[in-house]
PDB file of N, CA and C in Angstrom:
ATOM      1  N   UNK A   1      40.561  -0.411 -50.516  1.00  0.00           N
ATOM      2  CA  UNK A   1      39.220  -0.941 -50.575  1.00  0.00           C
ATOM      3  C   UNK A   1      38.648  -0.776 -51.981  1.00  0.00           C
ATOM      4  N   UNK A   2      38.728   0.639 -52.605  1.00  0.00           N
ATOM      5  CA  UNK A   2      38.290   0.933 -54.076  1.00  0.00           C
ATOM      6  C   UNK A   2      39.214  -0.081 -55.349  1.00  0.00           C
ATOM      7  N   UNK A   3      40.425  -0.449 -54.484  1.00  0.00           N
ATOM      8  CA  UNK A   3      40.685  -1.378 -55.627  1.00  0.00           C
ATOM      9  C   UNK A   3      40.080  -2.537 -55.848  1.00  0.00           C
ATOM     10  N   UNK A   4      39.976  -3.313 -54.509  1.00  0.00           N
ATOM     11  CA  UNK A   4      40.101  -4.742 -54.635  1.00  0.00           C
ATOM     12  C   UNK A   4      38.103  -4.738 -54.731  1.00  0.00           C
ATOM     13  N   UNK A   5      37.282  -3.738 -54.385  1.00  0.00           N
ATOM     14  CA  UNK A   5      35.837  -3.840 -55.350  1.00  0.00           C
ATOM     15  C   UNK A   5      36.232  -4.090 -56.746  1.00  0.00           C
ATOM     16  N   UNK A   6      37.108  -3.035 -57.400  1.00  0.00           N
ATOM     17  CA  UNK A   6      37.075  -2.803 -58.761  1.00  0.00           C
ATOM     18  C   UNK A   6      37.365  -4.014 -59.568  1.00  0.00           C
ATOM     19  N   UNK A   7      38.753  -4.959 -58.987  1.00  0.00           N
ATOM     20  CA  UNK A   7      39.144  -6.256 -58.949  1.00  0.00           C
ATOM     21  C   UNK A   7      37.985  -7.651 -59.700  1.00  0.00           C
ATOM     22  N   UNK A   8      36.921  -7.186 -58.597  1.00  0.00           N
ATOM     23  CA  UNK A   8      35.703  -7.706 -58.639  1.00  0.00           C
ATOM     24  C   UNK A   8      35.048  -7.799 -59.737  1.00  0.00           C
ATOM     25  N   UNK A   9      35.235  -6.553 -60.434  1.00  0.00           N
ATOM     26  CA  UNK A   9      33.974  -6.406 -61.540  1.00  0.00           C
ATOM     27  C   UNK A   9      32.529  -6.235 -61.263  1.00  0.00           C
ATOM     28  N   UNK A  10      32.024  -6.023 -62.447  1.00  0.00           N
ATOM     29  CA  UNK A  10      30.198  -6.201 -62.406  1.00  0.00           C
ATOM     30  C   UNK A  10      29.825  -7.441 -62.574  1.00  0.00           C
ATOM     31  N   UNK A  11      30.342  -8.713 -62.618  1.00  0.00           N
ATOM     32  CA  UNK A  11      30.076  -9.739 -63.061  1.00  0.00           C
ATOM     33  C   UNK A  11      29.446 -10.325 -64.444  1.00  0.00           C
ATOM     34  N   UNK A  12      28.848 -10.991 -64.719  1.00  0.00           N
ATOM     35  CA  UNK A  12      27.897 -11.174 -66.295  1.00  0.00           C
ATOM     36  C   UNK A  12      26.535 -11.172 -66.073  1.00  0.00           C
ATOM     37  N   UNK A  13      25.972 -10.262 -67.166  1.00  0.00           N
ATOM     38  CA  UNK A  13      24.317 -10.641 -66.635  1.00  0.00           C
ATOM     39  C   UNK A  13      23.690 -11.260 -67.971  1.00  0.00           C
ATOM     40  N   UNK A  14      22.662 -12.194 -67.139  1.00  0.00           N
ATOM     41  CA  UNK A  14      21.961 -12.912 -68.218  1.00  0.00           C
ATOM     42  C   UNK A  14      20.508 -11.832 -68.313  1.00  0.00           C
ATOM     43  N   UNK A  15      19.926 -12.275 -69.343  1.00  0.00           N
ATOM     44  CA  UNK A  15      18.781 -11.973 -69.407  1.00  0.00           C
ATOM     45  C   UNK A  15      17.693 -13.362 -70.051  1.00  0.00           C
ATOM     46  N   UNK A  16      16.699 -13.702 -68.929  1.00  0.00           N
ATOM     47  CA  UNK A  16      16.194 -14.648 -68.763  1.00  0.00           C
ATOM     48  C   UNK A  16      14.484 -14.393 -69.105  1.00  0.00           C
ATOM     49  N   UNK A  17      13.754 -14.979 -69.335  1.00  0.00           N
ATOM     50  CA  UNK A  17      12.327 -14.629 -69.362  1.00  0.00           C
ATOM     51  C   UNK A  17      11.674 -14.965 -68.195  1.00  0.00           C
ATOM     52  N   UNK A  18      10.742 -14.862 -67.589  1.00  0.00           N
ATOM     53  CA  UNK A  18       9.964 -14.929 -66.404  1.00  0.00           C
ATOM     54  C   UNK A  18       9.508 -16.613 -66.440  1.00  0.00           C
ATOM     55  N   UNK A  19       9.236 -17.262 -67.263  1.00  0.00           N
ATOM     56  CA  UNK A  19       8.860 -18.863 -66.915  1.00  0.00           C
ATOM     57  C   UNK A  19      10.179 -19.097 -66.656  1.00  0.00           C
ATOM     58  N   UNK A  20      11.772 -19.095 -67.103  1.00  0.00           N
ATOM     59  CA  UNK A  20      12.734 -19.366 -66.724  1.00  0.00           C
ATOM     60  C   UNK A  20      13.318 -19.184 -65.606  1.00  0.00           C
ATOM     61  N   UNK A  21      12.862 -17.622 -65.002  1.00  0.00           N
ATOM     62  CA  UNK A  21      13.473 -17.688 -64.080  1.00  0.00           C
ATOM     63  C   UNK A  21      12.301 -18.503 -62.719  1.00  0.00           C
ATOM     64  N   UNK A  22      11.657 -18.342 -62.722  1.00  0.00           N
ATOM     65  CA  UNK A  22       9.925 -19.178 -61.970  1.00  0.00           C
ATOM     66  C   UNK A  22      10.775 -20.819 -61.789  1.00  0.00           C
ATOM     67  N   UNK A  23      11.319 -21.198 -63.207  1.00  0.00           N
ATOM     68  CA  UNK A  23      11.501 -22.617 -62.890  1.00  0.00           C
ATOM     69  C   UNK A  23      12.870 -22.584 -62.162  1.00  0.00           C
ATOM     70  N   UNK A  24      13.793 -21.790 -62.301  1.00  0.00           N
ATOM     71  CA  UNK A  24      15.443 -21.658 -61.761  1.00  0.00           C
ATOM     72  C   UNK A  24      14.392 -21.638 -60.195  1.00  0.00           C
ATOM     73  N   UNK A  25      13.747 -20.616 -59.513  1.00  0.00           N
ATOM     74  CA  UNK A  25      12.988 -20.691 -58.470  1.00  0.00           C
ATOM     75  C   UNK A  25      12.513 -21.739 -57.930  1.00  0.00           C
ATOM     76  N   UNK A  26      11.423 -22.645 -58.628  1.00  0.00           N
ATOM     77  CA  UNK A  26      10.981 -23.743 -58.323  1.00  0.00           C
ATOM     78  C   UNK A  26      11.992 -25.012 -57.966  1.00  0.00           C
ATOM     79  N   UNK A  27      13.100 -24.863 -58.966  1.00  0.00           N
ATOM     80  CA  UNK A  27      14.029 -26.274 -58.969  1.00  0.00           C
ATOM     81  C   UNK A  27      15.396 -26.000 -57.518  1.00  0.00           C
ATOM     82  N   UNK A  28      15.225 -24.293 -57.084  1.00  0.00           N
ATOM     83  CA  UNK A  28      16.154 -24.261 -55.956  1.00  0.00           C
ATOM     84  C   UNK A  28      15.712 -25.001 -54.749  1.00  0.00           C
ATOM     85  N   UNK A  29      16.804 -25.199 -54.267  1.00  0.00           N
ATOM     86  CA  UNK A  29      16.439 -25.603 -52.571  1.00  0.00           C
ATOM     87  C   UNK A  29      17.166 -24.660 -51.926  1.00  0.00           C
ATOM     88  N   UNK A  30      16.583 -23.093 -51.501  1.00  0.00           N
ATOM     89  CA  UNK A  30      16.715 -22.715 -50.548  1.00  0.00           C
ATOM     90  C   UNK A  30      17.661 -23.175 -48.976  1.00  0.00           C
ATOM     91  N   UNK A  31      18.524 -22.383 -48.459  1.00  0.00           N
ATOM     92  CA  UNK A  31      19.151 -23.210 -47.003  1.00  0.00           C
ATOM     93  C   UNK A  31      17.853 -22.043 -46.699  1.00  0.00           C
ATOM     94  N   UNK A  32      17.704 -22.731 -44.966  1.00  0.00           N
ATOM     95  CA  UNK A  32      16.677 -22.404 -44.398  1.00  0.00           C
ATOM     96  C   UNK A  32      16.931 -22.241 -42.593  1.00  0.00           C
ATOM     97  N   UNK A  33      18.522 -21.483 -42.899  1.00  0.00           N
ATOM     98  CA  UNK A  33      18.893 -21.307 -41.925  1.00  0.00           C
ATOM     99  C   UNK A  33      18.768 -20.181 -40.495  1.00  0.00           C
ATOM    100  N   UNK A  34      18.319 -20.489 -39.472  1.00  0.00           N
ATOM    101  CA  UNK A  34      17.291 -19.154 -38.892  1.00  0.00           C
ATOM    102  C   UNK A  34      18.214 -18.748 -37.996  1.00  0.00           C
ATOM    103  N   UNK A  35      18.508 -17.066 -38.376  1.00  0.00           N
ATOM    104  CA  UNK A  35      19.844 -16.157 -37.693  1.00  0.00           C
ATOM    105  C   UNK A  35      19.028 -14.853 -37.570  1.00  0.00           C
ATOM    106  N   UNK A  36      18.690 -14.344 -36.138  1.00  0.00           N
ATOM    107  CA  UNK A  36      18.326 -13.348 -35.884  1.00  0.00           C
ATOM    108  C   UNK A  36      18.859 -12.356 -35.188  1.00  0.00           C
ATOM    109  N   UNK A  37      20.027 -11.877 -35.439  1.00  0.00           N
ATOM    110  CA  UNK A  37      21.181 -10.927 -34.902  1.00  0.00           C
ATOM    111  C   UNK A  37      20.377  -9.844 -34.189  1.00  0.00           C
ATOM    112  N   UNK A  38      19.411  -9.524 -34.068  1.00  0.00           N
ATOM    113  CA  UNK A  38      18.436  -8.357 -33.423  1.00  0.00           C
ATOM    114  C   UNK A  38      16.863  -8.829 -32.925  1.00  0.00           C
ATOM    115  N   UNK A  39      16.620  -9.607 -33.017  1.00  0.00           N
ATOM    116  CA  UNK A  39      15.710  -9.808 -32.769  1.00  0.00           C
ATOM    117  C   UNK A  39      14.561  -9.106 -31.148  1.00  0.00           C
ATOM    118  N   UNK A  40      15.387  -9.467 -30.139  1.00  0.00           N
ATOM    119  CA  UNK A  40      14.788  -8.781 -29.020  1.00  0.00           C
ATOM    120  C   UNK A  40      14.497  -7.538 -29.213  1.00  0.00           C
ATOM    121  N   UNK A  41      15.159  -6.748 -29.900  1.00  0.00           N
ATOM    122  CA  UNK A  41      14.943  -5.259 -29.838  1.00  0.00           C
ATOM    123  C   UNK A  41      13.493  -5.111 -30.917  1.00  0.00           C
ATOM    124  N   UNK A  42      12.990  -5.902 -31.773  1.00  0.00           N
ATOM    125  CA  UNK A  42      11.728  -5.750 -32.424  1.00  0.00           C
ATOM    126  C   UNK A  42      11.052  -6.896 -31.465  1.00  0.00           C
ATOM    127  N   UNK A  43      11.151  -7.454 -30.677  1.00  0.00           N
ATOM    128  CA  UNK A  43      10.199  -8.134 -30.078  1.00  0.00           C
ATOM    129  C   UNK A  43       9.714  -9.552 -30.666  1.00  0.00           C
ATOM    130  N   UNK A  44      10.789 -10.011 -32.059  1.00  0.00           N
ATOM    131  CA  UNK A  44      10.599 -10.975 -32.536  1.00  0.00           C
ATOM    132  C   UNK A  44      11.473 -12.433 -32.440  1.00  0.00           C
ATOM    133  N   UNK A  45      11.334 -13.405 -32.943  1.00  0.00           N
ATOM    134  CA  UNK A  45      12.295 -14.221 -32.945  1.00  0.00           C
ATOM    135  C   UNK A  45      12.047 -15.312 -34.390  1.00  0.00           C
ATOM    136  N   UNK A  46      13.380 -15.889 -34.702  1.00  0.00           N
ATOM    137  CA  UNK A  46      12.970 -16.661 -36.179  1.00  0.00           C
ATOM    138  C   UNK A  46      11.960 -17.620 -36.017  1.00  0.00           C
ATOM    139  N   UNK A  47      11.763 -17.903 -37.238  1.00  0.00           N
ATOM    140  CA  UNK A  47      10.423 -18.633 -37.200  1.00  0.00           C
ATOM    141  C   UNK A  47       8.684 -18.137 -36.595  1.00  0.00           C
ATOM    142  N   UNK A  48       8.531 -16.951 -36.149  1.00  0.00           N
ATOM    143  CA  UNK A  48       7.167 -16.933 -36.046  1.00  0.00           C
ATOM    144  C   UNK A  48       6.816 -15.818 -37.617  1.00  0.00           C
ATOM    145  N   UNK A  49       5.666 -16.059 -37.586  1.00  0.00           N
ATOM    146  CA  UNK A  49       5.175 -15.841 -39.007  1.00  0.00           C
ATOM    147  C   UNK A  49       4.939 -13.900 -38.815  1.00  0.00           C
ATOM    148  N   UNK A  50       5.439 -13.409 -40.190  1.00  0.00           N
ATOM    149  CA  UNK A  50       5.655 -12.075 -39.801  1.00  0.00           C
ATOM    150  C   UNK A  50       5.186 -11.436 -41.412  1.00  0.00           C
ATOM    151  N   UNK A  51       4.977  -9.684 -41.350  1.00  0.00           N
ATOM    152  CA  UNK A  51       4.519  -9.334 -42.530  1.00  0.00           C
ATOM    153  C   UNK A  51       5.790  -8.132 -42.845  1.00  0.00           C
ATOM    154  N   UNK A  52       5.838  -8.013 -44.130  1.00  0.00           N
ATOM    155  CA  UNK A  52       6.701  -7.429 -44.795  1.00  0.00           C
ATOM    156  C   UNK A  52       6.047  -5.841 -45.474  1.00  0.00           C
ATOM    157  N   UNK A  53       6.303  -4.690 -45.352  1.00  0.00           N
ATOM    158  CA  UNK A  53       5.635  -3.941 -45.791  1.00  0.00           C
ATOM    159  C   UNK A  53       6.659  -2.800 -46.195  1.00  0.00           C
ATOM    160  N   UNK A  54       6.455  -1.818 -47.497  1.00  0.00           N
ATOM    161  CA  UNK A  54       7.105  -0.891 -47.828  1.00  0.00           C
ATOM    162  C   UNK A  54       6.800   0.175 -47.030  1.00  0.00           C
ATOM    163  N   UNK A  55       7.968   0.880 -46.775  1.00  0.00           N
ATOM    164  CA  UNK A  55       7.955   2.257 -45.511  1.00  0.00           C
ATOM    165  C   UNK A  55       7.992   3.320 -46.192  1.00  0.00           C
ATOM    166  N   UNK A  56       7.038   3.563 -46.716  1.00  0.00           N
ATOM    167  CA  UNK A  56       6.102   4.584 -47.478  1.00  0.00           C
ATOM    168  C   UNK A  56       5.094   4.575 -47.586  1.00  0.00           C
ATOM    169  N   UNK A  57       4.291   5.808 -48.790  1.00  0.00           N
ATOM    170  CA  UNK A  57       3.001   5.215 -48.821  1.00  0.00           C
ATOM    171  C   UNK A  57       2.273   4.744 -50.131  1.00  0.00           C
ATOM    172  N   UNK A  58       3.168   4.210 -50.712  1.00  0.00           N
ATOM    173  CA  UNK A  58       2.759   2.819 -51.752  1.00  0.00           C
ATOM    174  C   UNK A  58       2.245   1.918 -51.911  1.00  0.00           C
ATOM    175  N   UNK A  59       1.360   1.484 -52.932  1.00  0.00           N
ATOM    176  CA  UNK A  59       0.718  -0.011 -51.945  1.00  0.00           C
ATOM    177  C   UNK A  59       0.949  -0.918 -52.494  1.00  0.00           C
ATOM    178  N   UNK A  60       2.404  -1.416 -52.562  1.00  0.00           N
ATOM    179  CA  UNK A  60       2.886  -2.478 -53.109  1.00  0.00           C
ATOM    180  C   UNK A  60       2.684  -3.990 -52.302  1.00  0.00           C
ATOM    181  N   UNK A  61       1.885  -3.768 -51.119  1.00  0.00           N
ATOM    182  CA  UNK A  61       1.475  -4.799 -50.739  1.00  0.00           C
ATOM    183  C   UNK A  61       1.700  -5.279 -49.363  1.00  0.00           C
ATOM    184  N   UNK A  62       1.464  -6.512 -48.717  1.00  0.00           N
ATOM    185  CA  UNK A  62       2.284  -7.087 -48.051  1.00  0.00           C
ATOM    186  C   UNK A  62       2.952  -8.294 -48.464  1.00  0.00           C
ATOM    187  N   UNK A  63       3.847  -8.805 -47.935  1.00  0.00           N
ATOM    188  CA  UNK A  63       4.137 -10.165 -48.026  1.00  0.00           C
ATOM    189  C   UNK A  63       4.239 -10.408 -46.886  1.00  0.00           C
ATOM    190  N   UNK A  64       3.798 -11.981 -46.604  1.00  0.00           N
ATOM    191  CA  UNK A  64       4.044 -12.573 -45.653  1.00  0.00           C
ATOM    192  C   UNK A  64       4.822 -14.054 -45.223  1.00  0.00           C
ATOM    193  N   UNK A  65       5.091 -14.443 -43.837  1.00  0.00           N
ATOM    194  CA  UNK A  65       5.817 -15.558 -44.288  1.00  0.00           C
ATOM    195  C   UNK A  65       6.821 -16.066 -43.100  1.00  0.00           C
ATOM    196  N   UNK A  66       7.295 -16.684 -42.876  1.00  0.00           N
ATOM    197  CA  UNK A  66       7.907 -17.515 -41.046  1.00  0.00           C
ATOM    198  C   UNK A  66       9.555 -16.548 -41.327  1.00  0.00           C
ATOM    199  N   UNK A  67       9.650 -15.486 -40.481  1.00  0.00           N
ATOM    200  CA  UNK A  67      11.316 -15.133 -39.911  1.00  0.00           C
ATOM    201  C   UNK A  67      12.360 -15.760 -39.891  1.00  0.00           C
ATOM    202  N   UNK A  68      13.202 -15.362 -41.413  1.00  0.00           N
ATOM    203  CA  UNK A  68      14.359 -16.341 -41.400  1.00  0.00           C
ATOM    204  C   UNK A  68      15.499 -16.033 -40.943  1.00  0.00           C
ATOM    205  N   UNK A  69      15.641 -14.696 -41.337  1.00  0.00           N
ATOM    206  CA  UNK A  69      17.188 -13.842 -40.866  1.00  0.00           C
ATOM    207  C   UNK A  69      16.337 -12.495 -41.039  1.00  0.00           C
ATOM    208  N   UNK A  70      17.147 -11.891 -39.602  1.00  0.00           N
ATOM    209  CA  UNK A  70      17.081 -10.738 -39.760  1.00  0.00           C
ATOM    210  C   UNK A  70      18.285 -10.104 -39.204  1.00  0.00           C
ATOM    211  N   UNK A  71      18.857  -9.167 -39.834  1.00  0.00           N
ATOM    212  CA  UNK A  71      20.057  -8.477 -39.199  1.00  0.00           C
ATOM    213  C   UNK A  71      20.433  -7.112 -39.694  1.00  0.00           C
ATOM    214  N   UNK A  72      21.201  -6.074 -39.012  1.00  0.00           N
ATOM    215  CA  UNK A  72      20.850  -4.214 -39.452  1.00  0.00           C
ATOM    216  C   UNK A  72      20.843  -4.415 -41.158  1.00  0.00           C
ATOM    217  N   UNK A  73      20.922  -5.445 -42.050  1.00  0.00           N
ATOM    218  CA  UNK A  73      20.807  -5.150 -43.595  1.00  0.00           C
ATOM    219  C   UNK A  73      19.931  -5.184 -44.057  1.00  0.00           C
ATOM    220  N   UNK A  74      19.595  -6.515 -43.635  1.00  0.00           N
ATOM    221  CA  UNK A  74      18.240  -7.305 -44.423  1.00  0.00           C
ATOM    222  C   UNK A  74      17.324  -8.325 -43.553  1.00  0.00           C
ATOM    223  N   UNK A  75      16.193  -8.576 -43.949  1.00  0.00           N
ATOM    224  CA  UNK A  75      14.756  -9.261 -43.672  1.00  0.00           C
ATOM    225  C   UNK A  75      14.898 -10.288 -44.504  1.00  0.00           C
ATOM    226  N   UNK A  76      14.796 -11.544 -43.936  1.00  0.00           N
ATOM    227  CA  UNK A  76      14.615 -12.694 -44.923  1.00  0.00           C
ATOM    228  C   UNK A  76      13.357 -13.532 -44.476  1.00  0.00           C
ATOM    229  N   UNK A  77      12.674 -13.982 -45.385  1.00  0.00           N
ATOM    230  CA  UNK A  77      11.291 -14.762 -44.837  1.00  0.00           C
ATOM    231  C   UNK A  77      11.142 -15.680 -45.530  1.00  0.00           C
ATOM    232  N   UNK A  78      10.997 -17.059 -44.870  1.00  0.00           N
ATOM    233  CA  UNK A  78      10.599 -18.380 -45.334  1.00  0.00           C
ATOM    234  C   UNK A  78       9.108 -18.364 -46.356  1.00  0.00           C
ATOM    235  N   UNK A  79       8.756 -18.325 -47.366  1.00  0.00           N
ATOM    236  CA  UNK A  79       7.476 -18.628 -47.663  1.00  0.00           C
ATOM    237  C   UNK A  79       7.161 -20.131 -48.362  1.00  0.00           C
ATOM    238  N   UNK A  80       6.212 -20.857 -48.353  1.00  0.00           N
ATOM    239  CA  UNK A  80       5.756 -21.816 -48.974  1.00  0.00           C
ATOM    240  C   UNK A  80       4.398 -21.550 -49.653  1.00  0.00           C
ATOM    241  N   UNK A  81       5.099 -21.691 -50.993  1.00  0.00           N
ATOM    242  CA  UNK A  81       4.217 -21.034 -52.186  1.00  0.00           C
ATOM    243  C   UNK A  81       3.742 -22.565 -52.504  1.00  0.00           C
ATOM    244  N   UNK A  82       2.492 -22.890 -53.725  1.00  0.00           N
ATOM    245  CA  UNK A  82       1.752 -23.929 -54.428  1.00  0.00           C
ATOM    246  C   UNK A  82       2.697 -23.652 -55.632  1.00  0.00           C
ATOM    247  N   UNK A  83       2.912 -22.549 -55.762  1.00  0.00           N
ATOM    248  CA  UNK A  83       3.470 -22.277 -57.120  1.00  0.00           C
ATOM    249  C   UNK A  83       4.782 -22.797 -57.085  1.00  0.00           C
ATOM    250  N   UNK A  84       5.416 -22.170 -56.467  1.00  0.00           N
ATOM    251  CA  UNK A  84       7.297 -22.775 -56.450  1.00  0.00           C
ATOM    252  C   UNK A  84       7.798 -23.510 -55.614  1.00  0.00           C
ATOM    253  N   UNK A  85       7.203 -23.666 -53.896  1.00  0.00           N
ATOM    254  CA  UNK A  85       7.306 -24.948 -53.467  1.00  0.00           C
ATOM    255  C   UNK A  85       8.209 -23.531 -52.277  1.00  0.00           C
ATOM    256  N   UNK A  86       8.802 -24.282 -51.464  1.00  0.00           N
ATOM    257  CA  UNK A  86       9.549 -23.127 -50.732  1.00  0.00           C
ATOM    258  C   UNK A  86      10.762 -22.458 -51.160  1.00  0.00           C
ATOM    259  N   UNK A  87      10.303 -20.799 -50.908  1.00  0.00           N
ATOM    260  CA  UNK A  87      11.490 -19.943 -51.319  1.00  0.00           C
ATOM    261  C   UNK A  87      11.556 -18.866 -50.288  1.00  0.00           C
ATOM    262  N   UNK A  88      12.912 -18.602 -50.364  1.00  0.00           N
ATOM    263  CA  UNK A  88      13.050 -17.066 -49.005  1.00  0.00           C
ATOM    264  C   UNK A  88      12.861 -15.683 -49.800  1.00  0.00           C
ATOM    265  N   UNK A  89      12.267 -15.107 -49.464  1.00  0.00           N
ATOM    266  CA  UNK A  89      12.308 -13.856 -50.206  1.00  0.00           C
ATOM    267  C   UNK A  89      13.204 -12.507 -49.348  1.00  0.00           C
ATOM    268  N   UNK A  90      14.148 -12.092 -50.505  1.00  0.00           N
ATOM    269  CA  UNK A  90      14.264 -10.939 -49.234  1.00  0.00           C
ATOM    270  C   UNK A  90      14.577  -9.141 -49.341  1.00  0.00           C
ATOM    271  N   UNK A  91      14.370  -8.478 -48.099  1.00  0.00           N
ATOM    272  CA  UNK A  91      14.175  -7.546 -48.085  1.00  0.00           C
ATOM    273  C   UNK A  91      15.250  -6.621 -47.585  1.00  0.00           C
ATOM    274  N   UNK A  92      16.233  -5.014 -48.340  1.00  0.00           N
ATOM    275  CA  UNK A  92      16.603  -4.634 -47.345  1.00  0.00           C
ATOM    276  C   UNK A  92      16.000  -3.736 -46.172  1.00  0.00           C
ATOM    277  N   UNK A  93      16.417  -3.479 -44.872  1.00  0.00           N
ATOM    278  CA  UNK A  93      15.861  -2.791 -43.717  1.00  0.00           C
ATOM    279  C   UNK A  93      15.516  -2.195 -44.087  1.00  0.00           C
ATOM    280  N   UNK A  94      16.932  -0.898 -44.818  1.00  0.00           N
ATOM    281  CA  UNK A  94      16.180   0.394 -45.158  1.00  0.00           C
ATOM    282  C   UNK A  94      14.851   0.494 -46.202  1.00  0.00           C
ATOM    283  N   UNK A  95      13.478   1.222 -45.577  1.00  0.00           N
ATOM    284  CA  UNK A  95      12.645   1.382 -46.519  1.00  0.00           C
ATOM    285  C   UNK A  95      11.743   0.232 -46.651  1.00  0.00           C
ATOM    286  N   UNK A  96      11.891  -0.475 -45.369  1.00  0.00           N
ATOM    287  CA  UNK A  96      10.703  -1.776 -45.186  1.00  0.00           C
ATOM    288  C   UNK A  96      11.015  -2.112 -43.407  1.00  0.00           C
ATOM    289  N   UNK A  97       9.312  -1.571 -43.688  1.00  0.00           N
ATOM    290  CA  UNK A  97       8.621  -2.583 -41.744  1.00  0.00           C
ATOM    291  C   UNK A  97       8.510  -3.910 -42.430  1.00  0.00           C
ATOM    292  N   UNK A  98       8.920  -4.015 -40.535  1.00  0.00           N
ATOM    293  CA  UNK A  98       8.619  -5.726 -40.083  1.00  0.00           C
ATOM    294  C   UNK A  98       8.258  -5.787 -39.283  1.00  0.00           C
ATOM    295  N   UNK A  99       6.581  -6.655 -38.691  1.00  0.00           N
ATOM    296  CA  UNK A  99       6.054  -6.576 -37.602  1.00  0.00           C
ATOM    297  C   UNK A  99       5.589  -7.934 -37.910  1.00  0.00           C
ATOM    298  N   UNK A 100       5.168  -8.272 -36.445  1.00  0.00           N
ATOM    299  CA  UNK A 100       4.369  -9.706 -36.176  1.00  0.00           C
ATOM    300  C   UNK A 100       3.141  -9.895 -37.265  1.00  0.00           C
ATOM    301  N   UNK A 101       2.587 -11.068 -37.662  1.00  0.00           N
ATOM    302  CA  UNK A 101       1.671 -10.985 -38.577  1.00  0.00           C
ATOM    303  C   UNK A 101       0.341 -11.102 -37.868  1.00  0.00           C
ATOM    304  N   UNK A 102      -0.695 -10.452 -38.335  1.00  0.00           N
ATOM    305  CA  UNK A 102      -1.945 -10.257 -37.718  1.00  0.00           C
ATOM    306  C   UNK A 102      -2.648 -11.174 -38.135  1.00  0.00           C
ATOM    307  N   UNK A 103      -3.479 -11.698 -36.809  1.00  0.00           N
ATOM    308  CA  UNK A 103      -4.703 -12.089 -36.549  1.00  0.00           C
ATOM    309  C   UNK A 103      -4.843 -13.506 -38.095  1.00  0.00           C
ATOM    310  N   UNK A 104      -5.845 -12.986 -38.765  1.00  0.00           N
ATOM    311  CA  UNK A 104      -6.149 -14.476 -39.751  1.00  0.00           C
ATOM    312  C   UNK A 104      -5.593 -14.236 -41.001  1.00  0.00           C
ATOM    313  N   UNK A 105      -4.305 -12.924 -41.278  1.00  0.00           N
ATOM    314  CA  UNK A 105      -3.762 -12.597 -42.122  1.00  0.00           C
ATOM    315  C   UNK A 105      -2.759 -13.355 -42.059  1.00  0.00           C
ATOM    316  N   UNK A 106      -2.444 -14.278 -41.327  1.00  0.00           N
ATOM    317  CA  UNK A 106      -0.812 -14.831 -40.821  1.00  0.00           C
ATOM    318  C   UNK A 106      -0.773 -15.880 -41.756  1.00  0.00           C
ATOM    319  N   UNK A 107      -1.721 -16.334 -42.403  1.00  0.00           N
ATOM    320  CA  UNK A 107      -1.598 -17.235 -43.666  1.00  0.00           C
ATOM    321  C   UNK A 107      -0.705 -16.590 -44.763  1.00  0.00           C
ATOM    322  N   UNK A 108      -0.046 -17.704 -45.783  1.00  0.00           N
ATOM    323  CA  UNK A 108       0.860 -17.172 -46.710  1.00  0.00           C
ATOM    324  C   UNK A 108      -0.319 -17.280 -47.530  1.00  0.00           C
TER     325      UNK A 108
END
């Protein structure tokens, strides 16, 4: 197993400025494919609109946004921004709630 990672490499990294990467963002088309490997056990299902929050006590915010994938790794959420048009943003499990989105907060 330790070989064929190593095989792999680190790949190449660019270093990009923030309008560049905004437009690489804007010009993607996202797949928008809805896979919820767990869902019953949080009481959710893809597509209803849900909030994203750090599992601590930081206040980096919420995000919000329609259930794209969720499965024991990661949280993925549909958002439709003015700014970039639609993008998934995503989250891993560990170290982030996911609950239904509240009341008149359920707006992106």
């Amino acid at each position: 197993w330790e070989a064929r990672i190593a095989e792999l490499g680190e790949g190449e990294r660019e270093n990009v400025d923030a309008a560049t990467a905004l437009d690489e963002a804007r010009a993607a088309i996202p797949p928008l494919t809805e896979h919820c490997a767990e869902p019953a056990a949080l009481g959710l299902a893809a597509g209803e609109r849900v909030e994203v929050t750090a599992d601590d006590f930081s206040d980096r915010g919420v995000v919000r946004g329609r259930l794209l994938q969720l499965d024991p790794w990661r949280i993925s959420l549909h958002r439709e921004t003015k700014r970039l048009g639609d993008i998934v943003v995503h989250f891993p499990r560990l170290g982030y709630r996911l609950r239904m989105a509240s009341g008149d907060a359920a707006g992106q």
